[in-house]
Protein backbone atom coordinates (compact mmCIF):
# COMPACT_ATOMS: atom_id res chain seq x y z
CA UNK A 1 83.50 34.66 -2.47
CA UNK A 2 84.34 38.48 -2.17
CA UNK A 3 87.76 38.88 -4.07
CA UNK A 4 89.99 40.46 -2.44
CA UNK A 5 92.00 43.68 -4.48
CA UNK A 6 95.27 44.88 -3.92
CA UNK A 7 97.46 47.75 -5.54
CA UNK A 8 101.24 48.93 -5.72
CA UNK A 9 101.70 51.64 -3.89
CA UNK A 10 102.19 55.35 -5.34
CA UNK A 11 104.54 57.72 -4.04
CA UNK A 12 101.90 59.96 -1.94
CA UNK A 13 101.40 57.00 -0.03
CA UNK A 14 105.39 56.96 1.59
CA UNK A 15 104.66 58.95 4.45
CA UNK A 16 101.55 56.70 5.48
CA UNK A 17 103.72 53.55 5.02
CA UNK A 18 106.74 54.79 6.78
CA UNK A 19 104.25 56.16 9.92
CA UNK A 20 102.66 52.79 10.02
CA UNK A 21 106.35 51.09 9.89
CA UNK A 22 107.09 53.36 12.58
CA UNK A 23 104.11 52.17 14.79
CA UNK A 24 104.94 48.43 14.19
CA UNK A 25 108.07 48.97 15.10
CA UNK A 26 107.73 50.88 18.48
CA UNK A 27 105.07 48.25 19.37
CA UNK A 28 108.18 46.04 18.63
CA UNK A 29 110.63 47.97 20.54
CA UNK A 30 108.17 48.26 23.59
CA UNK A 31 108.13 44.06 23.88
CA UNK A 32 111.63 43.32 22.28
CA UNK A 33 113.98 46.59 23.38
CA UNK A 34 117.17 44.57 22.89
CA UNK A 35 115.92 43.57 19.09
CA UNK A 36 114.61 46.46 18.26
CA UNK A 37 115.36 49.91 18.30
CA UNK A 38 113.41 52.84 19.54
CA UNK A 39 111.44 54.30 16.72
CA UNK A 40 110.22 57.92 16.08
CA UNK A 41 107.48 59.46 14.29
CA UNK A 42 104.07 60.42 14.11
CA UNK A 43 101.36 57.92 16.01
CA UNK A 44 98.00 56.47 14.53
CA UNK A 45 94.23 56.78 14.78
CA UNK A 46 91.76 55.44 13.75
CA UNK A 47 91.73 57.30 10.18
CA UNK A 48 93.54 54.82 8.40
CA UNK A 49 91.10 51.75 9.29
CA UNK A 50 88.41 53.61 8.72
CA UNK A 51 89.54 54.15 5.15
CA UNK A 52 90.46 50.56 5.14
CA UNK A 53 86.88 49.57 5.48
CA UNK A 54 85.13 52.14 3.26
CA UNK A 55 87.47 51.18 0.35
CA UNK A 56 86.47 47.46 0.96
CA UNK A 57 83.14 48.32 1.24
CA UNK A 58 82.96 49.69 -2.19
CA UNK A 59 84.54 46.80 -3.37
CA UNK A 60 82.23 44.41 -2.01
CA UNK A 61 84.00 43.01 1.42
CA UNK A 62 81.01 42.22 3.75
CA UNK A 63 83.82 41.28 6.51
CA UNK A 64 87.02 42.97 7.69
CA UNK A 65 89.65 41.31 9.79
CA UNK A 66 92.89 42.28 11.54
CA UNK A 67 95.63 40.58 13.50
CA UNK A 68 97.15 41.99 16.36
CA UNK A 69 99.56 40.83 18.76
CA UNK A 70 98.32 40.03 22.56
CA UNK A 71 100.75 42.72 24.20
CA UNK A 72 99.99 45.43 21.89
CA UNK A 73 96.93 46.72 23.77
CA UNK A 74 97.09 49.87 21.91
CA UNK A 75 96.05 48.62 19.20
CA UNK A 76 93.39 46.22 20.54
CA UNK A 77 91.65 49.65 22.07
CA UNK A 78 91.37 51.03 19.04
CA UNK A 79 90.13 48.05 17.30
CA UNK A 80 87.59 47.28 19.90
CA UNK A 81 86.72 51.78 19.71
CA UNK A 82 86.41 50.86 15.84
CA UNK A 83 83.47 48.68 16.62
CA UNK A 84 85.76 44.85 16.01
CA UNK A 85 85.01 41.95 18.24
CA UNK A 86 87.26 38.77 18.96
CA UNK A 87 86.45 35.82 17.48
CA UNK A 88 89.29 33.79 17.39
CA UNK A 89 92.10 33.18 18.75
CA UNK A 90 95.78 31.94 17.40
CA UNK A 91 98.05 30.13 19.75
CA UNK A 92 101.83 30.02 19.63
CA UNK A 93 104.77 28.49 21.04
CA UNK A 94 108.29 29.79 20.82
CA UNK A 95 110.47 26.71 19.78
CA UNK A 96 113.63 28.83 20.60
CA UNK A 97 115.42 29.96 23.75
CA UNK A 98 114.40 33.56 22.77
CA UNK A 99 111.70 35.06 25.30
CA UNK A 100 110.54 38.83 25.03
C-alpha cells in the first residue's frame, strides 16, 4: 500500500490556497446563492493537478483520485481534459428541508 504524504503549508503557498478557496466557493455560490456569497479572484487550470500528480508520482502513487460535485461541470471538464475517468459513483440524500 502506497502511503500517502502530506505537509503543512508554507507561506508561498497562501495565494494558491486562497485562489482555490475562491473557486470552491464560487462553485458554491453558483448552486447555493442565498448561502453563499459571490466570490472573486483569479480562476484555475489545469496547472495545479498536474503538479498534484507529478509530486505523487515521485512519491510512489500509482493512482490519483478526486471528488467533485455533480453540478460543478467545470470542474468535471477539466478532469475528464486531464485524462480522469468515472468509476464510481456516491449517492446522497438530503435529510433536511434545505434544497439548492
Amino acid at each position: 500500500m502506497t502511503e500517502i504524504a502530506h505537509r503543512l503549508a508554507a507561506r508561498n503557498d497562501l495565494r494558491v490556497v486562497c485562489e482555490l478557496g475562491q473557486e470552491v466557493n464560487r462553485l458554491h455560490h453558483e448552486v447555493w446563492p442565498q448561502i453563499f456569497a459571490a466570490p472573486s479572484g483569479p480562476q484555475r487550470d489545469g496547472a495545479l493537478m498536474r503538479l498534484v500528480e507529478d509530486r505523487g508520482m515521485c512519491k510512489g502513487a500509482v493512482d490519483t483520485r478526486v471528488i467533485v460535485w455533480k453540478f460543478n461541470a467545470r470542474a468535471v471538464k477539466l478532469y475528464e481534459e486531464l485524462g480522469y475517468l468515472v468509476r464510481s459513483m456516491t449517492l446522497g440524500k438530503l435529510r433536511s428541508r434545505a434544497t439548492p
